[in-house]
Protein backbone atom coordinates (compact mmCIF):
# COMPACT_ATOMS: atom_id res chain seq x y z
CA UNK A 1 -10.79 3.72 -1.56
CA UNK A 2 -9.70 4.67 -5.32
CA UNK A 3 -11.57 4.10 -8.77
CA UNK A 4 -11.53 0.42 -10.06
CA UNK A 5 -12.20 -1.26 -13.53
CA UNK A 6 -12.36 -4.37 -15.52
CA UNK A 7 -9.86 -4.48 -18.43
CA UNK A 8 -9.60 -7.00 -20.79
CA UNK A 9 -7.17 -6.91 -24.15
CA UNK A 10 -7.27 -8.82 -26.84
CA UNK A 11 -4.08 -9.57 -29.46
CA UNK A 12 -2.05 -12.52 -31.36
CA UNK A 13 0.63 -14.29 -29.62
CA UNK A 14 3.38 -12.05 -31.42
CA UNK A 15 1.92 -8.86 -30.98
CA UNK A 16 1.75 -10.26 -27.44
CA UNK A 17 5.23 -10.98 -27.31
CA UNK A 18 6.23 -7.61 -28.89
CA UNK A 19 4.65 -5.78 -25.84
CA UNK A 20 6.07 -7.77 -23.59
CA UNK A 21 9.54 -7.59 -24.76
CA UNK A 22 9.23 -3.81 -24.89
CA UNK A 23 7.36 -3.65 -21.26
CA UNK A 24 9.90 -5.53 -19.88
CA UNK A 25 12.93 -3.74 -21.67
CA UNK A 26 11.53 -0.37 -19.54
CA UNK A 27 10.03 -1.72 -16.25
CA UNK A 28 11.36 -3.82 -13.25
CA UNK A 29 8.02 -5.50 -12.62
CA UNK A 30 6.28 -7.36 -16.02
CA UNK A 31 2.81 -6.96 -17.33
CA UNK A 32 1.82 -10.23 -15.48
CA UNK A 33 1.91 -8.34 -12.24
CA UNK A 34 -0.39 -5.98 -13.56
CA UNK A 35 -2.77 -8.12 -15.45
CA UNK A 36 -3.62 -12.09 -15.45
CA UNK A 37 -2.71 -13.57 -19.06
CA UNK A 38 -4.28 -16.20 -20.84
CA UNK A 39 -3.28 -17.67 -24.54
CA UNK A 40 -4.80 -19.99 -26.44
CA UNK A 41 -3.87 -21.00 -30.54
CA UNK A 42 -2.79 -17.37 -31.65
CA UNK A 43 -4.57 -15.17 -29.41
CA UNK A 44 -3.88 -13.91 -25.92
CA UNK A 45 -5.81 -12.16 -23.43
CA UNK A 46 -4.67 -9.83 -20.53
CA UNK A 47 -7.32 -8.90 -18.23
CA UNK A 48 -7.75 -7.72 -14.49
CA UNK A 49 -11.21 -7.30 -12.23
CA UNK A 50 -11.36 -4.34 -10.01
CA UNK A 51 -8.04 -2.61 -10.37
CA UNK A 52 -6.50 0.52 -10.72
CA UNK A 53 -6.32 1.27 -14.57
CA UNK A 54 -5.25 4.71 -15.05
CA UNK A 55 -3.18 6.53 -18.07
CA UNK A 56 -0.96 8.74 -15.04
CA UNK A 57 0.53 5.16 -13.84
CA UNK A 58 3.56 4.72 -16.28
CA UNK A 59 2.94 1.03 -16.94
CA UNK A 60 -0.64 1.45 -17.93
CA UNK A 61 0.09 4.45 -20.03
CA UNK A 62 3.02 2.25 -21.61
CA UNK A 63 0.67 -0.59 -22.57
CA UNK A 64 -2.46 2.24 -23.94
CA UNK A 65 0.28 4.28 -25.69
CA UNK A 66 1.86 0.90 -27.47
CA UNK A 67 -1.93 -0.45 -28.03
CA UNK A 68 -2.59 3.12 -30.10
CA UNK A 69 -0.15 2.56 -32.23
CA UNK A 70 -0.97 -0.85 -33.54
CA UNK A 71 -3.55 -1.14 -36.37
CA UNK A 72 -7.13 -1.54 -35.01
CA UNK A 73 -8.01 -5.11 -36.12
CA UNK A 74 -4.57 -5.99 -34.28
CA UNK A 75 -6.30 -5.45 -30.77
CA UNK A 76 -9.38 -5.31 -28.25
CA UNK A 77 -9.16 -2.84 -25.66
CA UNK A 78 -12.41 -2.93 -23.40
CA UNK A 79 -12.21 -0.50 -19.43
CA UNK A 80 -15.33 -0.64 -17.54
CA UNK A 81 -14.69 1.72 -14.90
CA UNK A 82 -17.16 2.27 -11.41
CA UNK A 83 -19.26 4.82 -13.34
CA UNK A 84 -22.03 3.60 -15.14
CA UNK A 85 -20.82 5.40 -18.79
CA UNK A 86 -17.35 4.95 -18.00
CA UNK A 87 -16.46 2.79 -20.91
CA UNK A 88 -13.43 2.47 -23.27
CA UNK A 89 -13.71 -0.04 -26.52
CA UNK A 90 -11.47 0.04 -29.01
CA UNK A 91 -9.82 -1.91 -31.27
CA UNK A 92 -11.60 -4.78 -34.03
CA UNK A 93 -9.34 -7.96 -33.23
CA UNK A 94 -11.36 -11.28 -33.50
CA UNK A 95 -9.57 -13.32 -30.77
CA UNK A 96 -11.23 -16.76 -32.44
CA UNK A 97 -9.85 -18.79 -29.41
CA UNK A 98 -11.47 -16.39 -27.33
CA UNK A 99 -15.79 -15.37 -26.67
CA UNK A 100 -15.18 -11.41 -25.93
CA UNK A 101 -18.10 -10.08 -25.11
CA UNK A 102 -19.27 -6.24 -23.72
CA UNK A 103 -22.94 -6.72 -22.82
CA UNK A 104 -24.57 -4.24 -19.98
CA UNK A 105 -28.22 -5.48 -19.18
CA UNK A 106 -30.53 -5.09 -16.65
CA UNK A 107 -31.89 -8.79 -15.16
CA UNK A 108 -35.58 -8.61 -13.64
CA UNK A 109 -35.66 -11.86 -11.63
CA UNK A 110 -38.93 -13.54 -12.63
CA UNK A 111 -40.92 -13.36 -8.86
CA UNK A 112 -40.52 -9.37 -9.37
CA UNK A 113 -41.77 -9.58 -12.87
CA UNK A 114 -45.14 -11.30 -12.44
CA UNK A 115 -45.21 -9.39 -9.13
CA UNK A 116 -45.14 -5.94 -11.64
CA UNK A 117 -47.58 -7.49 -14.01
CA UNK A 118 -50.21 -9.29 -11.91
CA UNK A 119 -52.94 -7.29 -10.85
């Protein structure tokens, strides 16, 4: 068993297609095999659940390396990796299309809580 994390990106359609163009210029495989992609208007999303995200794999370190060098409001980069502070955001690009969110809460469910509070 290895380390796993969410990772979602956020950027506009040609920023998008810049990567991509670039990715698959260098790689055999294409950033769809490493990620799911959605778009929507301008703005498209690459994201995976529970997979291997790490800088020493030359395709990941391609798309991090390529993601640094773009202005900050040109991208969302969010990692949530298996360890609880394990967490990368970077990057200020409002994907309006898109509801990206980083929220880490703790849920009581309500039987436990009166449970707690009733003596």
């Amino acid at each position: 068993m290895g380390y796993y994390s969410q990772v979602t990106i956020a950027m506009s359609q040609d920023s998008y297609k810049d990567l991509s163009k670039r990715f698959n210029n260098k790689f055999e495989n294409k950033i769809s095999d490493l990620l799911q992609i959605k778009k929507r208007n301008d703005d498209v999303i690459l994201y995976g659940d529970y997979i291997k995200w790490h800088v020493e794999y030359d395709e990941v370190e391609f798309i991090v390396e390529y993601l640094n060098k773009l202005k900050g409001y040109d991208y969302h980069y969010i990692v949530i990796g298996d360890d609880v502070d394990d967490i990368t955001y970077k990057g200020g690009y409002k994907a309006d299309s898109f509801d990206i969110q980083l929220i880490r809460e703790v849920k009581i469910k309500r039987r436990w809580y009166y449970a707690l509070h009733l003596k």
